[in-house]
Protein backbone atom coordinates (compact mmCIF):
# COMPACT_ATOMS: atom_id res chain seq x y z
CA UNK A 1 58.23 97.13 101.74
CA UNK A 2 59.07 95.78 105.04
CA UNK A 3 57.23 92.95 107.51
CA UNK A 4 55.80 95.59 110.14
CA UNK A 5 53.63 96.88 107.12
CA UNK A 6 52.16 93.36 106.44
CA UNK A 7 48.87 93.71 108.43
CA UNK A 8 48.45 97.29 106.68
CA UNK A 9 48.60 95.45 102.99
CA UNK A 10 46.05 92.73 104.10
CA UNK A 11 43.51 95.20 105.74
CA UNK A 12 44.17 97.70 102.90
CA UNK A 13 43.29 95.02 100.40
CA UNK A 14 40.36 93.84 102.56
CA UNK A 15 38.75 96.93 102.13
CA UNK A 16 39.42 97.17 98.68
CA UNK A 17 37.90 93.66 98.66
CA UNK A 18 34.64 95.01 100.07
CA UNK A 19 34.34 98.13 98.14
CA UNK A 20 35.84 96.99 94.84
CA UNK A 21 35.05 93.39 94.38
CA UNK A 22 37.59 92.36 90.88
CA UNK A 23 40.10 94.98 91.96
CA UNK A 24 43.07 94.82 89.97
CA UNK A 25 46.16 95.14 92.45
CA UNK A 26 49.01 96.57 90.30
CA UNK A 27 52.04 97.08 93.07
CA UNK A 28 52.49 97.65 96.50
CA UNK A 29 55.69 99.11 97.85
CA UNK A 30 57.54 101.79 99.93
CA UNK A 31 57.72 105.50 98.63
CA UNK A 32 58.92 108.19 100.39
CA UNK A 33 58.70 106.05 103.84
CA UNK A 34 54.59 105.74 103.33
CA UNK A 35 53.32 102.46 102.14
CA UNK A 36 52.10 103.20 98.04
CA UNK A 37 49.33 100.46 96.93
CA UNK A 38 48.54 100.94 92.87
CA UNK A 39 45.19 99.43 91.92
CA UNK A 40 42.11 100.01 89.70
CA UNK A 41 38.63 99.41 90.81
CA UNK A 42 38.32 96.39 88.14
CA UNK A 43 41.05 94.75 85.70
CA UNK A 44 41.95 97.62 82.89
CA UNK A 45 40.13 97.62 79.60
CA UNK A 46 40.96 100.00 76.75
CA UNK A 47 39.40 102.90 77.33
CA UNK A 48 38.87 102.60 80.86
CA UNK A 49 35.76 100.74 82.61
CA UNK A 50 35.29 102.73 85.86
CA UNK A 51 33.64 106.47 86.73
CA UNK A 52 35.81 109.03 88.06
CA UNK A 53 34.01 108.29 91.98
CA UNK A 54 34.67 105.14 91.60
CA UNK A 55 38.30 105.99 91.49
CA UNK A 56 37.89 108.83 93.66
CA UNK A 57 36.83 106.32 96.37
CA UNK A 58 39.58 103.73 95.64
CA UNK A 59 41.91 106.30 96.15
CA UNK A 60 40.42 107.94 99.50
CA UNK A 61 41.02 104.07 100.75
CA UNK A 62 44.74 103.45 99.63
CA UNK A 63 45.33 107.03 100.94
CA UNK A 64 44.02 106.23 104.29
CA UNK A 65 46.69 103.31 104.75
CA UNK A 66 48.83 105.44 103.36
CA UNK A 67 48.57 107.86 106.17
CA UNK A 68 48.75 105.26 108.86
CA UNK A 69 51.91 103.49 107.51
CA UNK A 70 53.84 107.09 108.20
CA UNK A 71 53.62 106.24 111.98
CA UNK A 72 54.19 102.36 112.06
CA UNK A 73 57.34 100.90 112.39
CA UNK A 74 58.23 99.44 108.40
CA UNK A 75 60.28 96.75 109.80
CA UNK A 76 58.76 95.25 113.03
CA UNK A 77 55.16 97.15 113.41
CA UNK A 78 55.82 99.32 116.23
CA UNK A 79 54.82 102.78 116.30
CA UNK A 80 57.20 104.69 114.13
CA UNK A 81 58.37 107.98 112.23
CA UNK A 82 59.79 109.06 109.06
CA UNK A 83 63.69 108.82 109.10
CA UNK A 84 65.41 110.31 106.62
CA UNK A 85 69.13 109.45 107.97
CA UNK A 86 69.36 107.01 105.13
CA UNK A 87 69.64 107.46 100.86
CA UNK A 88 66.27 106.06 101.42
CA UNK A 89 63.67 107.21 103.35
CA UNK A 90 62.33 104.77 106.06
CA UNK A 91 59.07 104.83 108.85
CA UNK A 92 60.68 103.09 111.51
CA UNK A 93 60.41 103.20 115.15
CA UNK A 94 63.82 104.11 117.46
CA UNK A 95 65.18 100.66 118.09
CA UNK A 96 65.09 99.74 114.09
CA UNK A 97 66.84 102.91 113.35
CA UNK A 98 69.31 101.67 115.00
CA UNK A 99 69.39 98.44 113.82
CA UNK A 100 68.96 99.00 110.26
CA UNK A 101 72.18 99.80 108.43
CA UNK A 102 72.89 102.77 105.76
CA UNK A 103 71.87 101.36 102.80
CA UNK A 104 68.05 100.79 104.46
CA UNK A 105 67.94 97.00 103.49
CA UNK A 106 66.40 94.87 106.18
């Protein structure tokens, strides 16, 4: 996951913070150009410890940042788009598609 999705990561977990107080983070990363934030509503227990809403909710959150990371800019934060000129695919606005070389490392 690049810099220019920073401020998406800390708001995203902000209002995870506020819904889902013990929220257990479990990755964040790049998939498919769209930010991807894995989390349960609380730390795991065998068995499971949360209702289906509860999860339902959690994920209506994450998928909401997830939306909004398809049109910012993964490297610098500037409005962006998919790209898909790379083995990896990338959200990046015009002048980091140009900057960023083939094998999509920043």
């Amino acid at each position: 996951m690049g810099p220019g999705w920073r401020h998406l990561v800390l708001e995203c977990h902000e209002a995870l913070v506020a819904e889902f107080p013990e929220y257990e983070m479990l990755a964040v990363k790049q998939k498919w150009g769209a930010l991807a934030f894995q989390a349960f509503p609380r730390p795991w227990q065998p068995g499971g410890n949360w209702t289906s809403a509860e999860h339902a909710r959690l994920d209506a959150i994450i998928e909401a940042f997830a939306r909004r990371s398809e049109e910012i800019c993964e490297r610098c934060g500037a409005a962006g788009a998919l790209r898909e000129t790379r083995r990896i695919h990338l959200t990046l606005c015009d002048a980091c598609e140009a900057a960023v070389p083939e094998h999509g490392h920043f």
